[in-house]
Protein backbone atom coordinates (compact mmCIF):
# COMPACT_ATOMS: atom_id res chain seq x y z
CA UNK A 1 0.00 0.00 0.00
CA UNK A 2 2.55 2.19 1.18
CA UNK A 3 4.87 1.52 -2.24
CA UNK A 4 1.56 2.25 -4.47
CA UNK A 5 0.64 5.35 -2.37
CA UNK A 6 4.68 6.21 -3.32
CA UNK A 7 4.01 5.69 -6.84
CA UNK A 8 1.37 7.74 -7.13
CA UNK A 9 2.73 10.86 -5.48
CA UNK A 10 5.94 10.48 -8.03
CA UNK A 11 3.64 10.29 -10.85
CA UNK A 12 1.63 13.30 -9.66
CA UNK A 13 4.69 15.70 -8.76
CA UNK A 14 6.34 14.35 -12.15
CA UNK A 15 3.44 14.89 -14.48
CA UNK A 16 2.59 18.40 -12.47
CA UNK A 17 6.10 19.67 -13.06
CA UNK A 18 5.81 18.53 -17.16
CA UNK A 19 2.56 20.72 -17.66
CA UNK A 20 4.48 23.41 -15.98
CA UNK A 21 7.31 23.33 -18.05
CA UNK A 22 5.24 22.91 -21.15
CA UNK A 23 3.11 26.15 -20.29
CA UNK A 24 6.08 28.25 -19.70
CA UNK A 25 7.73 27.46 -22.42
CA UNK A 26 4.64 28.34 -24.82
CA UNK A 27 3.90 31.43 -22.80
CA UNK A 28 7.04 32.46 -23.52
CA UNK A 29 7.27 31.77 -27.23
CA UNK A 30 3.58 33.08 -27.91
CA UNK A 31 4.46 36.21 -26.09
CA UNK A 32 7.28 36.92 -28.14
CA UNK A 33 5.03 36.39 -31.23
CA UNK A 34 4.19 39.56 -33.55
CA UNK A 35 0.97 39.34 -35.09
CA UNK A 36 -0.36 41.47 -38.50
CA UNK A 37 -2.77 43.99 -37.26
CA UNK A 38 -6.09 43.72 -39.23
CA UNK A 39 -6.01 45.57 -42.60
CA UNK A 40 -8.03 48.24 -42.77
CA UNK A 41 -8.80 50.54 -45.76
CA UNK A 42 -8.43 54.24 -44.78
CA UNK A 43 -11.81 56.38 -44.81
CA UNK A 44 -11.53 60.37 -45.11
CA UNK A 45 -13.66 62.55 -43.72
CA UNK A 46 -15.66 63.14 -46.52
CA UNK A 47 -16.71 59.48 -46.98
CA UNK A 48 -17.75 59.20 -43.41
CA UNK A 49 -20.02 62.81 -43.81
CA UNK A 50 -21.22 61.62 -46.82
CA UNK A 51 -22.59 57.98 -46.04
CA UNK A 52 -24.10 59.43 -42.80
CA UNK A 53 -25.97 62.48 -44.78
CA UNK A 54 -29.70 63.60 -43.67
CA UNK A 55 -30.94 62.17 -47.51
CA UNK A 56 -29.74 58.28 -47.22
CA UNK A 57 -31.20 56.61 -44.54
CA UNK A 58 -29.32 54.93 -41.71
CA UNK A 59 -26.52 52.13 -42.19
CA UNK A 60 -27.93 48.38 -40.92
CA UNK A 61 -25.64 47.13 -38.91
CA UNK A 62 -22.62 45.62 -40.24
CA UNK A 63 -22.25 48.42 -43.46
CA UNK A 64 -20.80 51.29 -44.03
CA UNK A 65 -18.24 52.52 -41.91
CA UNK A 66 -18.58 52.99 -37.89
CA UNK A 67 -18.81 56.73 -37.00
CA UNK A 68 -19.13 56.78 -33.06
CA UNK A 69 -22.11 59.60 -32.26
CA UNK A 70 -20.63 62.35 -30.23
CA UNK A 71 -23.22 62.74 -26.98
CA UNK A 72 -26.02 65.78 -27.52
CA UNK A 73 -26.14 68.32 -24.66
CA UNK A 74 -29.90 66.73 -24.43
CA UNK A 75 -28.81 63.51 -23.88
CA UNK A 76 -28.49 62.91 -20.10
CA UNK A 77 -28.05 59.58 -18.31
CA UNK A 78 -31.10 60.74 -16.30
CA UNK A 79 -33.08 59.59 -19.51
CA UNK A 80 -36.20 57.49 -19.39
CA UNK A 81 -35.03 54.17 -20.11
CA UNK A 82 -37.41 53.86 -22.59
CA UNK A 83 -36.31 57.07 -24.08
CA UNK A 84 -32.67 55.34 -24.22
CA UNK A 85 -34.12 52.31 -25.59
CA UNK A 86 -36.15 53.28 -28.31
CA UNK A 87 -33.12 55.94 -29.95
CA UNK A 88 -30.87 52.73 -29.62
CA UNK A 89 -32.52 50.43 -31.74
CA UNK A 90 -31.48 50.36 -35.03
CA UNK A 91 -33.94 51.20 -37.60
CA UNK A 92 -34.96 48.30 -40.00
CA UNK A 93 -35.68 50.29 -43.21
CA UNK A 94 -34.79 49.05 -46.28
CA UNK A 95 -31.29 50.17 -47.36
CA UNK A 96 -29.60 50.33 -50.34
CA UNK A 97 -26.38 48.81 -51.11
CA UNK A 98 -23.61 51.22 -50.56
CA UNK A 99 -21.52 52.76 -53.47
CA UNK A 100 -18.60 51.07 -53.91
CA UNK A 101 -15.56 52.76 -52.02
CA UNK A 102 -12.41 54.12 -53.71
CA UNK A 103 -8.94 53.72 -52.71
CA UNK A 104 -5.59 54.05 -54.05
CA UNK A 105 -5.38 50.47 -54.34
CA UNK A 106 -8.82 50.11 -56.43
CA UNK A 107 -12.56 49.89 -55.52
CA UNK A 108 -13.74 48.13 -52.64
CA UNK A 109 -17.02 45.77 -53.35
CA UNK A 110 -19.03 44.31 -50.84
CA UNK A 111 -21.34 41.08 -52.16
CA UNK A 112 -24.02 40.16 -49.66
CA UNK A 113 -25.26 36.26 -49.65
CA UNK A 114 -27.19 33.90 -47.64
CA UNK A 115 -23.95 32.71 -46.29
CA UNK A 116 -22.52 35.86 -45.47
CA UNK A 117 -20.65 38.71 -46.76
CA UNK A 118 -17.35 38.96 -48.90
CA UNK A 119 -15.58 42.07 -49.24
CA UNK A 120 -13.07 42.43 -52.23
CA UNK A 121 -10.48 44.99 -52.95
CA UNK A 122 -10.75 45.23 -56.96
CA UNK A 123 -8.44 46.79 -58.76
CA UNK A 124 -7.42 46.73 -62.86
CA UNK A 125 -5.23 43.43 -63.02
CA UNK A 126 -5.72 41.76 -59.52
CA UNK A 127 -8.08 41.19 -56.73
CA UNK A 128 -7.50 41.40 -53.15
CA UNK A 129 -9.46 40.24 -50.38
CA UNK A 130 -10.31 42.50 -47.52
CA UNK A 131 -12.96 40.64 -45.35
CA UNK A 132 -15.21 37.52 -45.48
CA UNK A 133 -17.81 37.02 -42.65
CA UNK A 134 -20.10 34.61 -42.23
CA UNK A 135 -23.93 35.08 -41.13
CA UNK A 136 -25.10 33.17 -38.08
CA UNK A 137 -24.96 29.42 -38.25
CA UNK A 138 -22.86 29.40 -41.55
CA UNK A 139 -18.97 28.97 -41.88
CA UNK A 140 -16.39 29.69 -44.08
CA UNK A 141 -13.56 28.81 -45.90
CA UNK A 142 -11.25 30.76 -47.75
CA UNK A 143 -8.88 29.81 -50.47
CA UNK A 144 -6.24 32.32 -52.60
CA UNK A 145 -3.80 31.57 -55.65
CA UNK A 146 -2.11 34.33 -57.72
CA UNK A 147 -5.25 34.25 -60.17
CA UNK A 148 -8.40 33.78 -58.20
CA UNK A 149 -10.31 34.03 -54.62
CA UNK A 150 -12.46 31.51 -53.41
CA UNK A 151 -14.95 32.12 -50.57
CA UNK A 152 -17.42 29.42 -49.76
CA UNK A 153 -19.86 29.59 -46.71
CA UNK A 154 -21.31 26.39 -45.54
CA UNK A 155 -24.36 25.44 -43.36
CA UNK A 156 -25.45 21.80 -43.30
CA UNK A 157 -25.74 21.03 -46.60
CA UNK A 158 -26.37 24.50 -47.70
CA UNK A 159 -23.55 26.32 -49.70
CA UNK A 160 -22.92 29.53 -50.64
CA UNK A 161 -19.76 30.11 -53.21
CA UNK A 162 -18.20 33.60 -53.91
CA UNK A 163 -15.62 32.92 -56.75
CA UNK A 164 -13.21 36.27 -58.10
CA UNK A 165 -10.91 35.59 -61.11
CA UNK A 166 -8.45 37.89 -62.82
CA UNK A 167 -6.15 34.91 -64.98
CA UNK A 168 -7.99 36.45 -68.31
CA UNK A 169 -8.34 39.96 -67.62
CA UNK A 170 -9.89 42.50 -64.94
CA UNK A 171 -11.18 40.66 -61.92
CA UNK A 172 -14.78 39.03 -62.25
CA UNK A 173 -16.91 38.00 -59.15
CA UNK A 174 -19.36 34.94 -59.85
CA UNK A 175 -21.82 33.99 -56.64
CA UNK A 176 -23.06 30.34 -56.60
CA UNK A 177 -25.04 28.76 -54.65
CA UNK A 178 -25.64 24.91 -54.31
């Protein structure tokens, strides 16, 4: 009894001093790892003024680009909640699909699917992609050669395919779904 008890309290101390060692030594290595910040395409301020003018109505969520509201002198935390509730929720009018956005690069095009959303920087000879997000309960993959982009989005046996090719020419987007 006495010998097993001593086996066990060697394996214990041995195996707790292992996972120890193992942690460090990946804390230390992934805390020494750089990671790419998220790309992000610059806006100027007359992009952001312009896609939140009194004429178009207001973004849904998830387009356009974020513009934090500066508070109102009116606006006091003293509010009614249901004052604060109902100028918090979003409106659900019908929007229209945002101009595509120039850059120096090319022109940024969003395509909207049941799957999700793909974002592509287009330029004259090449495509890059900027973003690909799928909706809730789908998920994507990704896949990128020199010539084309694939994005599919996959839910069950749902799939959504967002194809961009430049081999031939200017880039082309194609949206299948199976």
């Amino acid at each position: 009894m006495r010998s097993g008890l001593l086996h066990v309290l060697a394996w214990t101390l041995a195996t707790g001093a292992a996972v120890t060692l193992s942690w460090w030594g990946v804390h230390t290595v992934m805390a020494g790892t750089a990671y790419d910040p998220p790309r992000a395409l610059p806006l100027t301020v007359s992009e952001v003024t312009s896609s939140a003018g009194a004429s178009d109505p207001p973004p849904s969520p998830g387009t356009g680009p974020a513009v934090s509201p500066t508070p109102s002198p009116s606006s006091s935390p003293s509010a009614s909640p249901a004052a604060r509730s109902a100028s918090a929720a979003p409106s659900r009018a019908a929007t229209t699909p945002a101009a595509p956005r120039t850059t120096p690069a090319g022109t940024v095009k969003s395509y909207d699917t049941d799957g999700g959303r793909v974002v592509l920087d287009l330029t004259a000879t090449y495509a890059t992609l900027v973003s690909a997000t799928p909706a809730a309960g789908w998920s994507v993959q990704v896949w990128k050669t020199e010539s084309w982009i694939r994005v599919d989005f996959a839910s069950g046996a749902d799939r959504v395919s967002v194809f961009c090719t430049w081999h031939d020419g200017p880039p082309r987007v194609d949206v299948q779904t199976f």
